[in-house]
C-alpha atoms as a PDB file:
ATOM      1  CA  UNK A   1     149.239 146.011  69.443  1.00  0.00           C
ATOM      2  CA  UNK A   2     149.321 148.055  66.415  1.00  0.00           C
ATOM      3  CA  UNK A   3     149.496 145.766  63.110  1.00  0.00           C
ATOM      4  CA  UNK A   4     147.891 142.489  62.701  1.00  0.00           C
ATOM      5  CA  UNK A   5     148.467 140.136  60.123  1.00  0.00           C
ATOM      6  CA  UNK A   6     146.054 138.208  58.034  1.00  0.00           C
ATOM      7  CA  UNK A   7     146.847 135.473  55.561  1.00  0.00           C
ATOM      8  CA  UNK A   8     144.346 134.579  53.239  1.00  0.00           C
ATOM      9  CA  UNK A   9     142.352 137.059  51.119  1.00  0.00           C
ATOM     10  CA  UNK A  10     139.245 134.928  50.351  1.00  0.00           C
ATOM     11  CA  UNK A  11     135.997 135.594  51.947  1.00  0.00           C
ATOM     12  CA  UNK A  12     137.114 135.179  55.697  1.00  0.00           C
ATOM     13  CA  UNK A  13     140.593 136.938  55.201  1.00  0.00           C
ATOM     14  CA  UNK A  14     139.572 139.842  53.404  1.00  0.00           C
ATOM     15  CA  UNK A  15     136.404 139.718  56.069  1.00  0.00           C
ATOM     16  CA  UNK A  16     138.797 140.175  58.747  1.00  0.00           C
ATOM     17  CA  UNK A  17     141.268 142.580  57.218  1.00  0.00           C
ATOM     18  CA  UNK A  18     138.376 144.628  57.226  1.00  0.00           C
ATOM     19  CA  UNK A  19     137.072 144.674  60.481  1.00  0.00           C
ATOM     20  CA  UNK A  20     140.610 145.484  62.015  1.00  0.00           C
ATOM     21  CA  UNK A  21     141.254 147.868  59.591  1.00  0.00           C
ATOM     22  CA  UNK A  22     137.502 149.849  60.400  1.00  0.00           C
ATOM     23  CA  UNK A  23     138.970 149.471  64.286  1.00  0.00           C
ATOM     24  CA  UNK A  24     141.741 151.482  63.641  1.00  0.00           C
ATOM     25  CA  UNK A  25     144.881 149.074  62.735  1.00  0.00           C
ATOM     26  CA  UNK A  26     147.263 148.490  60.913  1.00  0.00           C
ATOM     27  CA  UNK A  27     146.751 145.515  58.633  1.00  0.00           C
ATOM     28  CA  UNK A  28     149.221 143.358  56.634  1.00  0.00           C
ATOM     29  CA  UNK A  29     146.811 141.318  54.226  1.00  0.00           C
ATOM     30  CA  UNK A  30     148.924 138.111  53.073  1.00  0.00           C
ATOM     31  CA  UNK A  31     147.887 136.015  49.963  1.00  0.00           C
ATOM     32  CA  UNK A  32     149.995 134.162  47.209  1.00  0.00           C
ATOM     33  CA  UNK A  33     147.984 134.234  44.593  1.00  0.00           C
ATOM     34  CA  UNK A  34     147.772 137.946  43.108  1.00  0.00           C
ATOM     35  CA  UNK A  35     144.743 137.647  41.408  1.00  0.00           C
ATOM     36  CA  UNK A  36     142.882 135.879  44.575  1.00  0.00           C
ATOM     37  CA  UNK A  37     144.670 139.205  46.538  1.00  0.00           C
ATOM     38  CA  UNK A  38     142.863 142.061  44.275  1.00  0.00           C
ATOM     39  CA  UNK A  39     139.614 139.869  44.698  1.00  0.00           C
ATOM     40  CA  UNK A  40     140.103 140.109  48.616  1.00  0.00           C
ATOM     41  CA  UNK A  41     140.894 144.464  47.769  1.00  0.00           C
ATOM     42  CA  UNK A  42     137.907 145.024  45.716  1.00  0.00           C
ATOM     43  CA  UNK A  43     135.597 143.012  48.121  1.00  0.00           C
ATOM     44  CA  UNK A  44     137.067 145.222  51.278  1.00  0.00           C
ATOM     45  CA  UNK A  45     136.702 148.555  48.842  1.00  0.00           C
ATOM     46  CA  UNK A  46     133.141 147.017  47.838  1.00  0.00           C
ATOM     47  CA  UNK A  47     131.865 146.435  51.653  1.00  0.00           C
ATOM     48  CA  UNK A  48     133.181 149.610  52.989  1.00  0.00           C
ATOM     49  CA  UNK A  49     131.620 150.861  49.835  1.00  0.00           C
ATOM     50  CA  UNK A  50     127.859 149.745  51.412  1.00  0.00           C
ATOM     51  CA  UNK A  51     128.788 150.656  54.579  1.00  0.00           C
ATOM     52  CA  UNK A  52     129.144 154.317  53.766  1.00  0.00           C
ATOM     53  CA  UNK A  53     125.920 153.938  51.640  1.00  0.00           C
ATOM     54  CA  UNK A  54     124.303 152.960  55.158  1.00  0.00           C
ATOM     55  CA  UNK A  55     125.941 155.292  56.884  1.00  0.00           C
ATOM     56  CA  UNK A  56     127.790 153.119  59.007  1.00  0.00           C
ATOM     57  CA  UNK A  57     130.796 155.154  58.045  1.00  0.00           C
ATOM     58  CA  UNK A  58     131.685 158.004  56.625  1.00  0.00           C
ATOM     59  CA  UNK A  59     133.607 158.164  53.053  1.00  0.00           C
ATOM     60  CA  UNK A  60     137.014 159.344  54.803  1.00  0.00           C
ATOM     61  CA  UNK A  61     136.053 156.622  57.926  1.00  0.00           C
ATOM     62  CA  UNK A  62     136.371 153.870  54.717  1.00  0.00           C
ATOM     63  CA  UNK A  63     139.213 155.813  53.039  1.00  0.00           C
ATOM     64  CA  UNK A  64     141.390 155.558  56.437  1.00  0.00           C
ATOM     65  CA  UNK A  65     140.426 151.869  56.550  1.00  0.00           C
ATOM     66  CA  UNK A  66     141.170 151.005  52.776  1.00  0.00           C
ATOM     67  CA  UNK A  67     144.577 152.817  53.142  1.00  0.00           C
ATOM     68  CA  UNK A  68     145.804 151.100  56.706  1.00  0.00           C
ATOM     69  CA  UNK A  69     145.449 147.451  54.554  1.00  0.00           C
ATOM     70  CA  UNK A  70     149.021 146.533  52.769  1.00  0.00           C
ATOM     71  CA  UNK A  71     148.885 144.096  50.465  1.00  0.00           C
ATOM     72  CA  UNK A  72     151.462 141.480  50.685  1.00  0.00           C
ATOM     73  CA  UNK A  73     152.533 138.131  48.793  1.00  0.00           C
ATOM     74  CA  UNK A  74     154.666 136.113  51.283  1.00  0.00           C
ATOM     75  CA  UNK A  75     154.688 135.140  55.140  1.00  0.00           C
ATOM     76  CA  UNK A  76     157.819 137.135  55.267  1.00  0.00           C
ATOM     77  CA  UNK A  77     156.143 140.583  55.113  1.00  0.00           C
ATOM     78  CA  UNK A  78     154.794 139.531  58.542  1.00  0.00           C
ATOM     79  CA  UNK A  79     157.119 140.039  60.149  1.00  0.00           C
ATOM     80  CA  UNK A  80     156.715 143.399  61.994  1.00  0.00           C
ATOM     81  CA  UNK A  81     153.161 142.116  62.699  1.00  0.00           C
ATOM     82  CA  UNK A  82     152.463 141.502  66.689  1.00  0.00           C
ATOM     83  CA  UNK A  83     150.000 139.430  65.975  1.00  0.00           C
ATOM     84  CA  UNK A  84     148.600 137.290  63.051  1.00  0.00           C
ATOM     85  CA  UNK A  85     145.075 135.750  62.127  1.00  0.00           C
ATOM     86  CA  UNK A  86     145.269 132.855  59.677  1.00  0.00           C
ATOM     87  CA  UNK A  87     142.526 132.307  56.975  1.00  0.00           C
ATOM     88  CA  UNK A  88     143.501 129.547  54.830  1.00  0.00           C
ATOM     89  CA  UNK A  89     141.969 126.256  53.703  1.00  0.00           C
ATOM     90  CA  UNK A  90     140.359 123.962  55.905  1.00  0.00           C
ATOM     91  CA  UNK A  91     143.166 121.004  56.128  1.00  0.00           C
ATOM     92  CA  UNK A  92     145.631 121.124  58.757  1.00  0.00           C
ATOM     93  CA  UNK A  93     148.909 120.233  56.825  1.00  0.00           C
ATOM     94  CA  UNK A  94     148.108 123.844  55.324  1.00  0.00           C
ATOM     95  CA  UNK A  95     147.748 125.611  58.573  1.00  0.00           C
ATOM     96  CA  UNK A  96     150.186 123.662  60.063  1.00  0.00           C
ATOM     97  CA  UNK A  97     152.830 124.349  57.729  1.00  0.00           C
ATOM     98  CA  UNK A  98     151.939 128.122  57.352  1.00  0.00           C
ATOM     99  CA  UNK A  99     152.610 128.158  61.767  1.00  0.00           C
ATOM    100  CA  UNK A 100     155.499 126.648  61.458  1.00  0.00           C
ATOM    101  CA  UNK A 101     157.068 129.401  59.140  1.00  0.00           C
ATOM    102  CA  UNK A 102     155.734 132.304  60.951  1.00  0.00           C
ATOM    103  CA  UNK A 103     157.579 130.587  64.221  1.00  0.00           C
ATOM    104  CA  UNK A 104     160.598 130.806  63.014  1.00  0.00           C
ATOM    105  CA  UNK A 105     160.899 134.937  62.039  1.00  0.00           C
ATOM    106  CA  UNK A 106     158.185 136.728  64.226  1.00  0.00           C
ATOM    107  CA  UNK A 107     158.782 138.304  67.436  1.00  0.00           C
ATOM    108  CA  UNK A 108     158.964 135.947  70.681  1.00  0.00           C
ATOM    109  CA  UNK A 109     155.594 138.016  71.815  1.00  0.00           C
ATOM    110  CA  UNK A 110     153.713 137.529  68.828  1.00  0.00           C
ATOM    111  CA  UNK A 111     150.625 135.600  69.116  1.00  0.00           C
ATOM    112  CA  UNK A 112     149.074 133.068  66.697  1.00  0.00           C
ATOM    113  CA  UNK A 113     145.288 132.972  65.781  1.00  0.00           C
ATOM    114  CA  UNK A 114     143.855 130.166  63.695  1.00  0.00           C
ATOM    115  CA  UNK A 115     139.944 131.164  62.172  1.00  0.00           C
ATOM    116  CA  UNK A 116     139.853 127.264  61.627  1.00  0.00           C
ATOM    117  CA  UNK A 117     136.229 126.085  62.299  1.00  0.00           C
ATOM    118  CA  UNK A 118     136.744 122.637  63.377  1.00  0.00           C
ATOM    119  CA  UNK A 119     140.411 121.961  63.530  1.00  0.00           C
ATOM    120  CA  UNK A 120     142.489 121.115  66.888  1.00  0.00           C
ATOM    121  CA  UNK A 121     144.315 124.360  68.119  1.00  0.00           C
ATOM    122  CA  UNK A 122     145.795 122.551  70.591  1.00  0.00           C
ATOM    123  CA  UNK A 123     147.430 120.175  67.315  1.00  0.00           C
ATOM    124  CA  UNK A 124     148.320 122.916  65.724  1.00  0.00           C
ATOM    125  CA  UNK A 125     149.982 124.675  68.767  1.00  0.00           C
ATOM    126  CA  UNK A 126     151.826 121.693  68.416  1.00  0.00           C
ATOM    127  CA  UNK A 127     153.845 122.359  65.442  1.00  0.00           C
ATOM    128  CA  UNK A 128     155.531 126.012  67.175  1.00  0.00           C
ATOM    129  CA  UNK A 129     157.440 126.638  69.553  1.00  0.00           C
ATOM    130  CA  UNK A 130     154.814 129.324  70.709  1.00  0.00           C
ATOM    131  CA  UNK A 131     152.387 126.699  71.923  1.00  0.00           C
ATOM    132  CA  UNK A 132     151.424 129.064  74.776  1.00  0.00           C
ATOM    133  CA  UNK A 133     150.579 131.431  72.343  1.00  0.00           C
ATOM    134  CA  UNK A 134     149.011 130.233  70.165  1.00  0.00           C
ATOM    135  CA  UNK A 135     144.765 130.553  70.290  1.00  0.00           C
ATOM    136  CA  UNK A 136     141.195 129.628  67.827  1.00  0.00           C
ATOM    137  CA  UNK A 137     139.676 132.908  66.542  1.00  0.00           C
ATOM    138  CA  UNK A 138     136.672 131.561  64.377  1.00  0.00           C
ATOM    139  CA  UNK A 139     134.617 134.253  62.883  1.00  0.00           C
ATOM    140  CA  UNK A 140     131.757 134.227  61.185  1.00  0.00           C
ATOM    141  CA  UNK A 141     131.009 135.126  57.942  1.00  0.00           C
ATOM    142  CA  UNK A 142     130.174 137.712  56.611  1.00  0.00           C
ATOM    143  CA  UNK A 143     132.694 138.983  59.224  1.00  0.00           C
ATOM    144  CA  UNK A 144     132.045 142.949  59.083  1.00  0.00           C
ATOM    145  CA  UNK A 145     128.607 142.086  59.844  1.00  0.00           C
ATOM    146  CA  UNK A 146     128.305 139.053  62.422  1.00  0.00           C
ATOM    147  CA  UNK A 147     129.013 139.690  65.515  1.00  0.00           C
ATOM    148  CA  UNK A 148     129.987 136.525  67.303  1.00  0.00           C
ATOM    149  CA  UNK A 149     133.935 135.087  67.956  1.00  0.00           C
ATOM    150  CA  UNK A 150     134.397 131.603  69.273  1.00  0.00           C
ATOM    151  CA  UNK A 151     137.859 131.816  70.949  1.00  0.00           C
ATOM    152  CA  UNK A 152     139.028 128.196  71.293  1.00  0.00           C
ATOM    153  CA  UNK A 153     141.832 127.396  73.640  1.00  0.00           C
ATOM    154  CA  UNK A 154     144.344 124.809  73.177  1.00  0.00           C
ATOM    155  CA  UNK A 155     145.367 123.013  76.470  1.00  0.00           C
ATOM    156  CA  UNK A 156     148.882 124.937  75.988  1.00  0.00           C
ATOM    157  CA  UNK A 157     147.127 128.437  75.426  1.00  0.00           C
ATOM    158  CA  UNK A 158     147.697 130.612  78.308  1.00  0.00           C
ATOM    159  CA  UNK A 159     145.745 132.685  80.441  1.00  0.00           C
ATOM    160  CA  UNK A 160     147.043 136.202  78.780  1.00  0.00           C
ATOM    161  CA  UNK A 161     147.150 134.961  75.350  1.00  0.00           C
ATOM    162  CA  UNK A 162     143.223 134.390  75.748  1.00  0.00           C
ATOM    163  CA  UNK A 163     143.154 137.448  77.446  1.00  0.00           C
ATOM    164  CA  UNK A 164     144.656 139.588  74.789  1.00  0.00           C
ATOM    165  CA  UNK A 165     142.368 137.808  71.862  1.00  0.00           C
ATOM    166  CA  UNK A 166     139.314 138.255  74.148  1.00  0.00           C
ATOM    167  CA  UNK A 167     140.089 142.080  74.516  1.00  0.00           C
ATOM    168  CA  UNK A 168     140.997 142.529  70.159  1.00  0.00           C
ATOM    169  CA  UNK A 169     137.814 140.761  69.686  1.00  0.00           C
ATOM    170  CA  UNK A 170     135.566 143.298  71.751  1.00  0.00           C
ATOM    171  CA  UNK A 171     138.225 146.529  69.865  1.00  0.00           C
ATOM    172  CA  UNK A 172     136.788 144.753  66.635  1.00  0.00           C
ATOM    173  CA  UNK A 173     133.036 145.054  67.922  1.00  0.00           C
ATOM    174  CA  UNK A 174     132.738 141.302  68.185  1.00  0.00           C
ATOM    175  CA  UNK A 175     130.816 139.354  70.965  1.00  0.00           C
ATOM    176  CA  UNK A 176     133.766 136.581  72.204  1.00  0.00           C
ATOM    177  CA  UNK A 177     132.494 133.295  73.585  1.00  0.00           C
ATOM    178  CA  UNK A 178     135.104 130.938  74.807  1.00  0.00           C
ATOM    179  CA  UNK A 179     135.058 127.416  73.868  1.00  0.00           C
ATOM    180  CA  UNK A 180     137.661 124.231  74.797  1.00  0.00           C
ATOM    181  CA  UNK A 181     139.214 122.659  71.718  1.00  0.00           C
ATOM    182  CA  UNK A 182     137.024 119.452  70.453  1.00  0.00           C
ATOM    183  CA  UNK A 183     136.194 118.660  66.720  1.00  0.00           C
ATOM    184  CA  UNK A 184     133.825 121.549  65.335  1.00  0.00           C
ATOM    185  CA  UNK A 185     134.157 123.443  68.603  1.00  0.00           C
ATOM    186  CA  UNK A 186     130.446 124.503  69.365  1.00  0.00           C
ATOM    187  CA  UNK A 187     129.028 125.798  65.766  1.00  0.00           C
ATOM    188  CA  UNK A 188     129.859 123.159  63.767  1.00  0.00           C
ATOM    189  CA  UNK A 189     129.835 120.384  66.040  1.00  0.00           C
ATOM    190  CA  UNK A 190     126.050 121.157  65.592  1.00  0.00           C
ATOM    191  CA  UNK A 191     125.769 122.816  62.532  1.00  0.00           C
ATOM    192  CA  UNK A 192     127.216 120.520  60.313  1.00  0.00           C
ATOM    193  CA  UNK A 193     125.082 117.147  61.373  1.00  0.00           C
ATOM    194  CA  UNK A 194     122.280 119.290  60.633  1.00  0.00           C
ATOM    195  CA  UNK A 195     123.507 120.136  56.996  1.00  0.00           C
ATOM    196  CA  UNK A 196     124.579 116.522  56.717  1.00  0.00           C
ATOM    197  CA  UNK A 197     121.031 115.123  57.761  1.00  0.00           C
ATOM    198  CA  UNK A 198     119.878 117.807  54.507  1.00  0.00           C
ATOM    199  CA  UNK A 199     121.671 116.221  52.465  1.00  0.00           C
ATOM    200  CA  UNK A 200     120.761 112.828  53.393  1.00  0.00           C
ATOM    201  CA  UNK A 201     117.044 113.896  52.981  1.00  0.00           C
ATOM    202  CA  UNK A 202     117.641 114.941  49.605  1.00  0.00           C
ATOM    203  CA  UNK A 203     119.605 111.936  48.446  1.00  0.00           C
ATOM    204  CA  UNK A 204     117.037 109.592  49.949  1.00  0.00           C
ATOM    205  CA  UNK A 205     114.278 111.621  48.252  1.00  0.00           C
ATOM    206  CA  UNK A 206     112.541 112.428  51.313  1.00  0.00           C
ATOM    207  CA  UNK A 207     112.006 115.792  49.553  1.00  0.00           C
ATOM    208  CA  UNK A 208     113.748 118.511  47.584  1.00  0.00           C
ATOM    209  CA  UNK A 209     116.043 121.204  48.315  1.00  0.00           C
ATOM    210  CA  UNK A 210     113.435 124.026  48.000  1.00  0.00           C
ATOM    211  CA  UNK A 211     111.331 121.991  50.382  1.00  0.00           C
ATOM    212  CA  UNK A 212     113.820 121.085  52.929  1.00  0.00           C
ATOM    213  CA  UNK A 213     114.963 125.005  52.999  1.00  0.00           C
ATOM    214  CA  UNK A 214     111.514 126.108  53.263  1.00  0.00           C
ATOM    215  CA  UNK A 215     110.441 124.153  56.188  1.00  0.00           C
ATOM    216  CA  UNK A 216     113.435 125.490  58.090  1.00  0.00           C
ATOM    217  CA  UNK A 217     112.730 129.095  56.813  1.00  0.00           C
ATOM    218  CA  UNK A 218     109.479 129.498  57.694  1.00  0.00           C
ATOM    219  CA  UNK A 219     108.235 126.259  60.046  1.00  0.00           C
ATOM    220  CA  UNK A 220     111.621 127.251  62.211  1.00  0.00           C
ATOM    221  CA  UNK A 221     112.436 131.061  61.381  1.00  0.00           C
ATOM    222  CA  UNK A 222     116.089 130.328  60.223  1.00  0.00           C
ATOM    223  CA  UNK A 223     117.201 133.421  57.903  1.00  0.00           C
ATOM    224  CA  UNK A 224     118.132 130.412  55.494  1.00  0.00           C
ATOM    225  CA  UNK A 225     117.434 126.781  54.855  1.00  0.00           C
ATOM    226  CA  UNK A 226     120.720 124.481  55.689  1.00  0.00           C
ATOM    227  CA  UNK A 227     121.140 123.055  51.665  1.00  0.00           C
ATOM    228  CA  UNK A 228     121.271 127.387  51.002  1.00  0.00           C
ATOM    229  CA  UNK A 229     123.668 127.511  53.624  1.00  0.00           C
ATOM    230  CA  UNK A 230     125.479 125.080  52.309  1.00  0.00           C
ATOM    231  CA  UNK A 231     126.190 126.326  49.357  1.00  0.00           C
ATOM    232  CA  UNK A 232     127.157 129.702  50.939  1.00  0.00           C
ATOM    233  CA  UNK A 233     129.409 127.781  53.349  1.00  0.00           C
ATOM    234  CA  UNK A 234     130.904 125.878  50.090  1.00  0.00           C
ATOM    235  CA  UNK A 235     130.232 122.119  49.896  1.00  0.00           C
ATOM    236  CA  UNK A 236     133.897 121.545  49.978  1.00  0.00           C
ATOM    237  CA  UNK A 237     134.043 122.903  53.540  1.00  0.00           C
ATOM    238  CA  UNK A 238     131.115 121.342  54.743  1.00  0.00           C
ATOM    239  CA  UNK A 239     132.901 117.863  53.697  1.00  0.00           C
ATOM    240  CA  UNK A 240     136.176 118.841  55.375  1.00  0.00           C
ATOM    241  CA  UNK A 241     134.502 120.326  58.376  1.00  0.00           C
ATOM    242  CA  UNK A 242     132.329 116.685  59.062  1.00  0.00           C
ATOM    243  CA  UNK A 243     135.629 114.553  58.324  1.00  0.00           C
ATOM    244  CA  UNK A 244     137.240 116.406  60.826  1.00  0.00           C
ATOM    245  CA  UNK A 245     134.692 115.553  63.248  1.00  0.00           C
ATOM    246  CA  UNK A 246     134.070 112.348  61.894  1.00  0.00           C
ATOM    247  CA  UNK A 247     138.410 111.828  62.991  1.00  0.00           C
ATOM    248  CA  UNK A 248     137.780 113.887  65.887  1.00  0.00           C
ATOM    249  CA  UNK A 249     134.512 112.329  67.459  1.00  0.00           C
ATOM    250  CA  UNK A 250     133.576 108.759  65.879  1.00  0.00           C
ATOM    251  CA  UNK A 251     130.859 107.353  65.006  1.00  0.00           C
ATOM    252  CA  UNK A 252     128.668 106.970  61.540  1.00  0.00           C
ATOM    253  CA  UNK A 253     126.622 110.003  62.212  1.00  0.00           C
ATOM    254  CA  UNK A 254     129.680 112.184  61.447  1.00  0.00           C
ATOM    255  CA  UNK A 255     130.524 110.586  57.792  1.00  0.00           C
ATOM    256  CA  UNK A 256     129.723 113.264  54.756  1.00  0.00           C
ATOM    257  CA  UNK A 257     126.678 112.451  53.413  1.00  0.00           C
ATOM    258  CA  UNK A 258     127.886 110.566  50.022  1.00  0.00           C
ATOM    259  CA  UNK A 259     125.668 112.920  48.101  1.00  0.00           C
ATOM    260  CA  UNK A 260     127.598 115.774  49.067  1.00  0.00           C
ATOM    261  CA  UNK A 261     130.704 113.889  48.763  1.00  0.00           C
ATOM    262  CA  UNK A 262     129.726 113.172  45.022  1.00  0.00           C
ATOM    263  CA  UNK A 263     128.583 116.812  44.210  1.00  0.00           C
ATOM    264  CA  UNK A 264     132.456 118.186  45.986  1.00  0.00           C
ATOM    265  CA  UNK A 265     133.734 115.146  43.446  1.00  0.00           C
ATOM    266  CA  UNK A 266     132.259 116.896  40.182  1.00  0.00           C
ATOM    267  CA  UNK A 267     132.879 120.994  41.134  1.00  0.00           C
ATOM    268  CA  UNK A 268     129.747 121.705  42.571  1.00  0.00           C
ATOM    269  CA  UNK A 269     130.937 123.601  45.046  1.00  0.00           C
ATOM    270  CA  UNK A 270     128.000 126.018  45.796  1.00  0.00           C
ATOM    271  CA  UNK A 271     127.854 129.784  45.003  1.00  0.00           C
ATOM    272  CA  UNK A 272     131.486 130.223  44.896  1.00  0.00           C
ATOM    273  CA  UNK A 273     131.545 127.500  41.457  1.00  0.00           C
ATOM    274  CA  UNK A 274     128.114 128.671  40.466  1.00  0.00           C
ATOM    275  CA  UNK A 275     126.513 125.111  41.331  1.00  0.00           C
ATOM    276  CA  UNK A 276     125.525 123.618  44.147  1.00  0.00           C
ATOM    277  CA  UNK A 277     122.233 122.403  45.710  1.00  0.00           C
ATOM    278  CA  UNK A 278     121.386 125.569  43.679  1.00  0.00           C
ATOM    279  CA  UNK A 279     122.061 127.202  40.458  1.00  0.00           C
ATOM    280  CA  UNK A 280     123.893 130.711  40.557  1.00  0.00           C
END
């Protein structure tokens, strides 16, 4: 495997450009909007940037990596690409749709990786006719710096597709856990409850952001309250991610927080809008 494709250039996408372009391949970075794909450039040029600054790499180590990204602006530039990592929005239709079209021009071999962090793989292995090939690769952000991978198999993935991911994951300098397909997969499945019961402390007054952030900060030595990293998160995907296990799992406990729902309904999307549970 030499070139890897990645569509989306928003935080994730242009996260994972760069860590397979620091390991030494070839990258095709995919995004349709041009001015959302010279954000995703100038973030990748700003974090190799630090890393040199830390000496984590040298200046020619970042220059290699910079120059093995292409930029591209339609699936169809993909197609030389052995393998392909998909970073877009959080709804299935999306993904689903974006699958199908790579299905019909790549290469027979080429596998399919989803960084979706709650929805089925084994749905959206569905929608090909690759379904053995097709695999949950759900980084964490911010990717050049966290180390874990939750590889999620569908119940059509096969045994070498999840070896081949597990293998790219450990080239990228990533710890791989492997996880069956069920709403939220491990991370979110409990993450997002705990965001959700936040917010419903908040909106019952129970006490304030600051509060509720502090008491997990230092009463439970989290690097940052669940409202903060909500916002970071976006509050957009922290509604998408709980109605997907809401769909996925039943019962009340899973239902957005109406709170959040209302603050997703007016824009406040967190850092990424400038308003959230905080200002920015």
């Amino acid at each position: 495997m030499q070139t890897i494709g990645v569509i989306g250039a928003g935080t994730m996408g242009n996260g994972i450009a760069h860590v397979c372009a620091r390991a030494g391949f070839d990258v095709i970075l995919c995004e349709v909007s041009q001015p959302a794909l010279e954000r995703g450039l100038a973030a990748i040029a700003g974090n190799l940037g630090r890393e040199v600054a830390k000496s984590k790499l040298t200046s020619q180590e970042a220059a290699d990596a910079q120059a093995r990204i292409l930029p591209a602006s339609s699936l169809e530039a993909l197609a030389p690409c052995e393998f392909v990592i998909e970073a877009a929005t959080e709804k299935f239709d999306v993904k689903a749709q974006i699958f199908r079209t790579l299905d019909s021009f790549l290469a027979p071999g080429a596998v399919l990786a989803s960084n979706t962090s709650s929805i089925s793989i084994t749905k959206l292995a569905a929608a090909t006719r690759r379904p053995m090939q097709v695999i949950g690769m759900h980084f964490f952000n911010p990717v050049p710096v966290m180390k874990l991978v939750e590889i999620i198999r569908g119940l059509q993935t096969s045994q070498a597709t999840f070896d081949a991911v597990k293998a790219l994951s450990e080239q990228l300098g990533k710890i791989p856990v492997e996880v069956n397909d069920a709403a939220g997969f491990v991370s979110n499945r409990v993450l997002m409850p705990l965001i959700n019961e936040a917010c419903y402390a908040v909106m019952e007054g129970v006490a304030t952001p600051e509060a509720i952030d502090t008491i997990f900060r230092e009463g439970m030595a989290h690097p940052m309250g669940p409202l903060t990293l909500a916002d970071f998160i976006g509050l957009d995907v922290c509604v998408d991610i709980m109605r997907v296990l809401a769909e996925g799992l039943g019962g009340a406990k899973y239902n957005p927080c109406p709170l959040l729902v209302r603050m997703v309904d007016a824009g406040w999307l967190g850092r990424k809008s400038g308003r959230g549970f905080y200002t920015y």
